[in-house]
Protein backbone atom coordinates (compact mmCIF):
# COMPACT_ATOMS: atom_id res chain seq x y z
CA UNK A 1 83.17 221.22 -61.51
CA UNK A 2 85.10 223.42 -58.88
CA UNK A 3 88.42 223.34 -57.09
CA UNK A 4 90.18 223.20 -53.77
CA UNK A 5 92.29 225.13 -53.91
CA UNK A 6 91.61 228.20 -56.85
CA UNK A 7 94.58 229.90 -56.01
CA UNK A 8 96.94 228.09 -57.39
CA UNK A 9 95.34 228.41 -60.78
CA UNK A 10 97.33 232.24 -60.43
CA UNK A 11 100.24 230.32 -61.48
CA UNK A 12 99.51 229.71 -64.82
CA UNK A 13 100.26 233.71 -65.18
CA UNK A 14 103.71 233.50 -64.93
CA UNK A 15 104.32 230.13 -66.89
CA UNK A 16 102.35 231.68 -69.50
CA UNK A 17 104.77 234.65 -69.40
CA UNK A 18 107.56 232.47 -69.73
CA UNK A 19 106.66 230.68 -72.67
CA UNK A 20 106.10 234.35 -74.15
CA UNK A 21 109.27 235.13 -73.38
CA UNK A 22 111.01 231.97 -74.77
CA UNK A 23 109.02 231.83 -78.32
CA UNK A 24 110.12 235.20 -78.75
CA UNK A 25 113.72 235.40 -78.14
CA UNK A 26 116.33 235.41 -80.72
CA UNK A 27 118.55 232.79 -81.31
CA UNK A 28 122.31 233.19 -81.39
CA UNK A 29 124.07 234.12 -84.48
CA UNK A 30 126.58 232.42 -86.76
CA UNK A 31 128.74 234.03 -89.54
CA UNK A 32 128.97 231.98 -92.08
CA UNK A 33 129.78 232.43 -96.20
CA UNK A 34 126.46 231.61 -96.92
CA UNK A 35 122.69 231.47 -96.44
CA UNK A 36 121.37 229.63 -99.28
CA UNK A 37 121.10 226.20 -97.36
CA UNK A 38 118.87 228.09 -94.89
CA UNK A 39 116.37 229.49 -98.01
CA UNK A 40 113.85 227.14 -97.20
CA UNK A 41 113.50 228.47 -93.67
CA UNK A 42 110.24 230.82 -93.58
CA UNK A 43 111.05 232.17 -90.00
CA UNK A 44 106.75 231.31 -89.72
CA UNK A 45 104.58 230.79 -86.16
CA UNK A 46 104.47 226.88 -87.73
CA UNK A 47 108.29 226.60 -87.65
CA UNK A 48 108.63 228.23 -84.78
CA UNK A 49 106.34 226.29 -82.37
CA UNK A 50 107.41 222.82 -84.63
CA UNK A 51 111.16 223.26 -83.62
CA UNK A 52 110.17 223.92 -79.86
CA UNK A 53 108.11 220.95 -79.79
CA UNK A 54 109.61 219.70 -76.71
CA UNK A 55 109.71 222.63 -75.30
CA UNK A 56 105.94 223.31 -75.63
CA UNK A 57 105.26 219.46 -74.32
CA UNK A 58 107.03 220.11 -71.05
CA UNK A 59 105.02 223.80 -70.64
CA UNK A 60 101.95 221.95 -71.22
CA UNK A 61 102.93 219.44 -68.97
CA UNK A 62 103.71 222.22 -66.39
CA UNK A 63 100.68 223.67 -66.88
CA UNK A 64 98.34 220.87 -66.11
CA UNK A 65 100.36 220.08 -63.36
CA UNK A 66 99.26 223.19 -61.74
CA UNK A 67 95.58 222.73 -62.63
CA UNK A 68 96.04 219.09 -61.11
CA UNK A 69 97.61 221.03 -57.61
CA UNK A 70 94.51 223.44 -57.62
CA UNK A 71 92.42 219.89 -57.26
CA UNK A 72 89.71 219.97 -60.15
CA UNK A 73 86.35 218.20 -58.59
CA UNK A 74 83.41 216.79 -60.26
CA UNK A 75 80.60 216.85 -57.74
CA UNK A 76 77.05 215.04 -58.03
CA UNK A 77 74.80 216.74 -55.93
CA UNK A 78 71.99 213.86 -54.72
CA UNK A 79 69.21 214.85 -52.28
CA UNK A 80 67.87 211.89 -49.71
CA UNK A 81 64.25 212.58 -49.10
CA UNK A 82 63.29 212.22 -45.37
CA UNK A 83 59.31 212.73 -45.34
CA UNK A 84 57.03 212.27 -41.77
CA UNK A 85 54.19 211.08 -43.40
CA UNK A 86 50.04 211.21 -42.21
CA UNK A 87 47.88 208.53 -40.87
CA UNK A 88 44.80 208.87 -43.41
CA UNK A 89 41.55 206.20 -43.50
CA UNK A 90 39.33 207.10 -46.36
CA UNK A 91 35.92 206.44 -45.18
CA UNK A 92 33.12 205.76 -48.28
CA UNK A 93 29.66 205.26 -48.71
CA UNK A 94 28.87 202.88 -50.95
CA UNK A 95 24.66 202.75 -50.65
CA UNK A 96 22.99 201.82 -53.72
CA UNK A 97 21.95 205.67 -54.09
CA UNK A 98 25.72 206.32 -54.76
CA UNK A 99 24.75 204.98 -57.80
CA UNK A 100 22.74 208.27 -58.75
CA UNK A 101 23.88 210.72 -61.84
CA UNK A 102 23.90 214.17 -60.61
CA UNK A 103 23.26 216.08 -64.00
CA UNK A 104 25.05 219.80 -64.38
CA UNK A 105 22.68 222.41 -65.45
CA UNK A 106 24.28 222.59 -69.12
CA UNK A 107 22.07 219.31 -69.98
CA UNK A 108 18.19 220.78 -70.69
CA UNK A 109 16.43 217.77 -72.04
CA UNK A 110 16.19 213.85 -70.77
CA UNK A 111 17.64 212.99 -74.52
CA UNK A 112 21.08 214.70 -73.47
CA UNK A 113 21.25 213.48 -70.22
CA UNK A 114 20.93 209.71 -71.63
CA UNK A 115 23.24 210.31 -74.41
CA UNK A 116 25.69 211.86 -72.02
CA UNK A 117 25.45 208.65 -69.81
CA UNK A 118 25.86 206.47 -72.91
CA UNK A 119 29.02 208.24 -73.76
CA UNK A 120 30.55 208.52 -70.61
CA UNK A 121 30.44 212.15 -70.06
CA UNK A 122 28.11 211.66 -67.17
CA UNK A 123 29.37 208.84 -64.15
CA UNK A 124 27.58 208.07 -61.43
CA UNK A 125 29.07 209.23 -58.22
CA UNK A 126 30.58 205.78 -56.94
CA UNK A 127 33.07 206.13 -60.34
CA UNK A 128 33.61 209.83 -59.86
CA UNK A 129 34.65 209.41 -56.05
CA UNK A 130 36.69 206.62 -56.70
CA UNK A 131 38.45 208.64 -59.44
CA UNK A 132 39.11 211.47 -57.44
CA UNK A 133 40.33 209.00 -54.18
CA UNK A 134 42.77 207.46 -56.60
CA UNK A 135 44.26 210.77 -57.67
CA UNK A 136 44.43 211.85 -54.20
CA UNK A 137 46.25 208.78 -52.59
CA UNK A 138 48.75 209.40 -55.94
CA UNK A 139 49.68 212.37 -54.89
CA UNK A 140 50.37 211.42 -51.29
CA UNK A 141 53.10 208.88 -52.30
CA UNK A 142 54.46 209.22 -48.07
CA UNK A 143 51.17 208.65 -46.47
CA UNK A 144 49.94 205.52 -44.91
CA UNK A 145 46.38 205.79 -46.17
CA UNK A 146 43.67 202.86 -45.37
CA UNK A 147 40.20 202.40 -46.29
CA UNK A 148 36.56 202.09 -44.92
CA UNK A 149 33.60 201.07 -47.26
CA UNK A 150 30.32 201.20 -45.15
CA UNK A 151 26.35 201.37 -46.29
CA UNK A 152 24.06 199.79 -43.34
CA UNK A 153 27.29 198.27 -41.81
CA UNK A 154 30.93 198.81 -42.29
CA UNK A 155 33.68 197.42 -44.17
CA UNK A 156 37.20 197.96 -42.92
CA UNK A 157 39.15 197.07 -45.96
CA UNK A 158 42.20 197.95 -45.59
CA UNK A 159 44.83 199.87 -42.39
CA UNK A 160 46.53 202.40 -43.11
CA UNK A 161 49.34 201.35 -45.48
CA UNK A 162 52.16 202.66 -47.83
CA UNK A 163 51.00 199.95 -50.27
CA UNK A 164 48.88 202.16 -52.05
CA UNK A 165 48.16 199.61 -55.52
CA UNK A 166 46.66 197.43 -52.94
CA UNK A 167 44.39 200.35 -51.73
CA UNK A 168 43.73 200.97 -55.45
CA UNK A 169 42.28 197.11 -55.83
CA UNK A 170 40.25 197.20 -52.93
CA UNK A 171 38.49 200.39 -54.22
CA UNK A 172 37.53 198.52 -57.72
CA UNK A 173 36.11 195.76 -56.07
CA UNK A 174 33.93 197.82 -54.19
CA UNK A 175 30.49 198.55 -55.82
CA UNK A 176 27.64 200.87 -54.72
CA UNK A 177 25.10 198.31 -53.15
CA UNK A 178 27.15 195.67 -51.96
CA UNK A 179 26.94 196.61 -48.28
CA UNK A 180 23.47 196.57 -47.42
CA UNK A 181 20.55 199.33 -48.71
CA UNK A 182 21.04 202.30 -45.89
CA UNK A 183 23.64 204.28 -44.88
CA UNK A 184 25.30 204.54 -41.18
CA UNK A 185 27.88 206.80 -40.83
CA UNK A 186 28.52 205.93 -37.14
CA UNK A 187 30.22 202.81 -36.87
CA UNK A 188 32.55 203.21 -40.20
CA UNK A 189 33.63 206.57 -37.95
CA UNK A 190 34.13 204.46 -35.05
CA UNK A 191 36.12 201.68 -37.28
CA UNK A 192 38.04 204.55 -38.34
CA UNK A 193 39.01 205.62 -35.35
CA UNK A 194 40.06 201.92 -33.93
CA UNK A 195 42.74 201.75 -36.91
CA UNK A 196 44.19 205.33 -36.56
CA UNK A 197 44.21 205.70 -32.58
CA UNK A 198 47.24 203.54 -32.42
CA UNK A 199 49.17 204.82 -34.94
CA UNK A 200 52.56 207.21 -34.40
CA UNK A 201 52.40 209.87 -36.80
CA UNK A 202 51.67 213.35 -35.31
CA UNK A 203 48.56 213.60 -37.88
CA UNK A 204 45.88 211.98 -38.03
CA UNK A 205 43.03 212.50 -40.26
CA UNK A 206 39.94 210.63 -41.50
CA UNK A 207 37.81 211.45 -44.54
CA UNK A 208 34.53 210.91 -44.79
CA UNK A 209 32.27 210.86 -48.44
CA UNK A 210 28.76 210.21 -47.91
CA UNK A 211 25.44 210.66 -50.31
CA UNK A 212 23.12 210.03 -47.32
CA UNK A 213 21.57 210.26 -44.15
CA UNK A 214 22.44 208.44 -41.05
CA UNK A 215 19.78 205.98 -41.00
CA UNK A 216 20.98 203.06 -38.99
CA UNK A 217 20.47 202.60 -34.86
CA UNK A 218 24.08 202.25 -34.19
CA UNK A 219 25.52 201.40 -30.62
CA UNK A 220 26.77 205.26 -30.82
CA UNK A 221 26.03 207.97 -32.86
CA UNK A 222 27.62 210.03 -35.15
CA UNK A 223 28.54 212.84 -33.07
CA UNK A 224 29.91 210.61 -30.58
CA UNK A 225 31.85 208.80 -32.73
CA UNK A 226 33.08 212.18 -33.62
CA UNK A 227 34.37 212.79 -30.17
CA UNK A 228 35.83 209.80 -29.98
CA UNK A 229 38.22 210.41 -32.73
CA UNK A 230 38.71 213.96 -31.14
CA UNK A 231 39.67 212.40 -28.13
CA UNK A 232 42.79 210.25 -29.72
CA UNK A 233 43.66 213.65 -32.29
CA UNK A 234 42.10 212.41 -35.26
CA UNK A 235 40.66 215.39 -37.63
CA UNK A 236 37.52 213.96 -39.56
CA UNK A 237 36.61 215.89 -43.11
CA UNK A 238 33.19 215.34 -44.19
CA UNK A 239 31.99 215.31 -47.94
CA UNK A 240 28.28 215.70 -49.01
CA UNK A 241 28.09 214.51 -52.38
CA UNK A 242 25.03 214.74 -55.06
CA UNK A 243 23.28 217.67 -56.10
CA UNK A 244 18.84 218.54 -56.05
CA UNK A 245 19.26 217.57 -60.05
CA UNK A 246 20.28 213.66 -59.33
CA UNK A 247 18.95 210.89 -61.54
CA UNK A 248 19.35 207.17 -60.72
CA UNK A 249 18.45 204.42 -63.48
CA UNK A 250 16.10 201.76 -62.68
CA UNK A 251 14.19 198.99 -64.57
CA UNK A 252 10.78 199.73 -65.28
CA UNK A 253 8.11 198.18 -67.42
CA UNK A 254 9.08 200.33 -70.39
CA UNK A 255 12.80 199.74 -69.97
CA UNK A 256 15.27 201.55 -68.63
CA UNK A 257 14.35 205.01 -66.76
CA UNK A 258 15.79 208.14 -65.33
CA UNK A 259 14.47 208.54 -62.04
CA UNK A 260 14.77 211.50 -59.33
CA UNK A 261 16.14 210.59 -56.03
CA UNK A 262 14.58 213.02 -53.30
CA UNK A 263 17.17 211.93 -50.64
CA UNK A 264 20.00 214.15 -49.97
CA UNK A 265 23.13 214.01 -47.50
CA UNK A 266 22.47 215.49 -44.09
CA UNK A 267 24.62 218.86 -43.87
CA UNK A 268 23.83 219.65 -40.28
CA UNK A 269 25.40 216.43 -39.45
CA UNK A 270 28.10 216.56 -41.19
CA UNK A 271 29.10 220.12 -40.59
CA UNK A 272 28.48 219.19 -36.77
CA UNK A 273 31.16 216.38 -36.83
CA UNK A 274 33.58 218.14 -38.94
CA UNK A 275 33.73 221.06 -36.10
CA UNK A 276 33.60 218.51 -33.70
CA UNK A 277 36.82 217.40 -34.23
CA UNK A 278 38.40 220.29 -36.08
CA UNK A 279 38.20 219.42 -39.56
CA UNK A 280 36.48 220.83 -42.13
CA UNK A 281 32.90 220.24 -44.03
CA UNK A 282 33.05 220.59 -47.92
CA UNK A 283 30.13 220.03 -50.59
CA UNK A 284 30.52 218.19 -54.08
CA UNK A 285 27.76 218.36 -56.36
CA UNK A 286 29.12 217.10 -59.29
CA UNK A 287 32.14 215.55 -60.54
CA UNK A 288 34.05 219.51 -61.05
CA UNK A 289 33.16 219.92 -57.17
CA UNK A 290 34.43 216.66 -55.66
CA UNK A 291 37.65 217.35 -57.45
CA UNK A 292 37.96 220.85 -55.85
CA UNK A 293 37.33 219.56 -52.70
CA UNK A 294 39.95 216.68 -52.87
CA UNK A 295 42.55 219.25 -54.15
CA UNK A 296 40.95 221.34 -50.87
CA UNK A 297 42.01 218.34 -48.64
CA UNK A 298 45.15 217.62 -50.13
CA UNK A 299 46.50 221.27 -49.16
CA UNK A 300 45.31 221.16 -46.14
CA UNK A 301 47.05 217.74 -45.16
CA UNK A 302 50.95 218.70 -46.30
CA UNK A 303 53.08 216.22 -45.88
CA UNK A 304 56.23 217.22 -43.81
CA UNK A 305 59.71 216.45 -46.14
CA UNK A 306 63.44 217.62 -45.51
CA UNK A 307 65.71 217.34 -48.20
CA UNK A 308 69.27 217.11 -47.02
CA UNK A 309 71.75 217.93 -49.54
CA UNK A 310 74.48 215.71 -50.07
CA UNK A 311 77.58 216.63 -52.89
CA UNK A 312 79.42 213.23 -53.75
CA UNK A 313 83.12 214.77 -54.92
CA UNK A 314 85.16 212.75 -58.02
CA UNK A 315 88.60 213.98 -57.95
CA UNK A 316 89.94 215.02 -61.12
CA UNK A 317 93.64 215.76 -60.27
CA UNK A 318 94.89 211.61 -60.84
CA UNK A 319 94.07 211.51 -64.80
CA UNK A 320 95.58 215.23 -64.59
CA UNK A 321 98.82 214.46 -63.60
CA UNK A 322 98.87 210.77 -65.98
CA UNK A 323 98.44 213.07 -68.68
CA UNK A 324 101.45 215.21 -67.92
CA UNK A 325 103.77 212.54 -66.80
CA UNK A 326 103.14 211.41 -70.03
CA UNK A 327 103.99 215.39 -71.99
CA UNK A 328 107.14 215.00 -70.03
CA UNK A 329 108.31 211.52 -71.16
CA UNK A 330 107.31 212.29 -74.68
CA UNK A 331 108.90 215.86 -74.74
CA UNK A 332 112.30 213.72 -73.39
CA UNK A 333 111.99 211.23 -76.11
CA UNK A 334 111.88 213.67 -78.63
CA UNK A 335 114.14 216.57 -77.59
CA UNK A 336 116.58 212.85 -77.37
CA UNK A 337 116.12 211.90 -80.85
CA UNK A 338 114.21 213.95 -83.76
CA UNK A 339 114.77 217.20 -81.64
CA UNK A 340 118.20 216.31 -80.71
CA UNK A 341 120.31 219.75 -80.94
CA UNK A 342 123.91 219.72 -80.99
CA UNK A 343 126.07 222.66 -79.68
């Protein structure tokens, strides 16, 4: 709460040295023959401020009529968030080798790396990059964000779009596998690009998360889908996920099997379109890593957000003055009847 006008607040001072000045002063004298109808008469602070009752109800009146003059205010300060949000197209891999378990060096033995799949300690890395693409759109409430799924040819699921739950359904419906067994990075690049090119924001930025190689004879390649999206502003990030120690599970004669899975993203390439178009190539080998690196991203990408300030005032003066009307008429009614002194 503050007020208009402080100042006027010094006023209370002096009306506060008046009612000093009139509890203390001494009442005119009578001679009379005798006192003893008085004897109950304590001269006490209660009898005192009970036979100035009036008086005190138009002081207090008088005093909140000041307070009402200096014009109390309530203020609610609300802030409108204006943000200038990014263009963003997620771009992911979803081969069948996305299915592969890349096991952290704590796990020794082929016993703990089963149990640790059985319990859920260990995902493969479709799960863990769609965990850590969830978090990441979450925290970028502002951002139109759309999605590419791609394996031998791409899937543009989604433009970019402030509807992120709907991103969030697309990306659970989307399993490692469903696109086709090999992996072209070109034309989900290119797809990227087509959505994004158009779009108004000043930033522009693509994401790319890829277990592979480029194996598919595309129309272009990579690196010229690369400077195509430099061409139109668009920054590409590249991800290399899996580690040397990757396992995927396949059906054997004896059962279920932990396999090793030689094939490894291409880091040349990767690093080459990155630089290409300014952006920036990261590595995730396990699930700790990819969750660095999308934390990486995310502060490199800020969203751009003002925060006005805006103070909505209540005035407090009208109840204020109710209330002291109100003294008044009831120190009136009283020094008129109950109070009524007669010379």
């Amino acid at each position: 709460m503050i007020f208009a006008y402080p100042w006027l607040l010094l006023l209370l001072i002096p009306l506060l040295g008046l009612l000093f000045y009139v509890l203390r002063r001494k009442n005119p004298t009578i001679i009379i023959s005798s006192i003893k109808p008085f004897s109950t008469c304590t001269g006490s602070a209660r009898t005192i401020i009970f036979s100035n009752l009036p008086m005190l109800l138009y002081f207090t009146a008088a005093a909140i009529l000041i307070i009402a003059a200096a014009r109390p205010q309530q203020g609610n300060d609300e802030f409108k968030q204006r943000a200038e949000g990014i263009d963003i197209m997620i771009i992911l891999d979803v081969s069948p080798s996305m299915e592969a378990f890349d096991v952290p060096e704590k796990y020794s033995s082929g016993k703990e790396v089963v149990a640790a799949i059985n319990s859920g300690k260990l995902k493969p890395r479709i799960d863990i990059a769609k965990e850590e693409i969830k978090k990441f759109i979450g925290a970028r409430p502002n951002d139109r964000i759309g999605m590419v799924f791609f394996s031998t040819l791409p899937y543009p699921a989604c433009p970019p779009t402030l509807d992120h739950a709907w991103l969030f359904t697309h990306l659970e419906m989307r399993d490692a596998g469903s696109l086709g067994e090999q992996t072209g990075i070109a034309s989900p690049i290119s797809s990227a690009v087509n959505r994004l090119k158009n779009c108004e924001s000043k930033r522009k930025v693509a994401v790319v998360f890829t277990d592979g190689r480029n194996n598919v004879n595309a129309q272009i390649t990579p690196l010229q889908a690369a400077k195509l999206a430099k061409t139109f502003d668009i920054t590409i990030y590249t991800v290399g996920i899996g580690s040397k120690n990757s396992f995927i599970i396949q059906e054997g004669f004896f059962g279920r099997q932990l396999v090793p899975l030689k094939d490894e993203f291409d880091e040349k390439l990767l690093k080459d379109i990155a630089e290409t178009t300014g952006g920036r190539y990261f590595t995730a080998a396990d699930k700790e890593g990819l969750k660095k690196t999308m934390e990486e991203i995310d502060k490199l990408e800020k969203t751009s957000v003002e925060q006005p300030r805006y103070v909505d005032y209540r005035e407090l003066a009208p109840p204020l003055m109710t209330t002291a009307l109100g003294l008044i008429f009831a120190g009136f009614i009283l020094g008129a009847t109950w109070f009524l002194k007669v010379p």
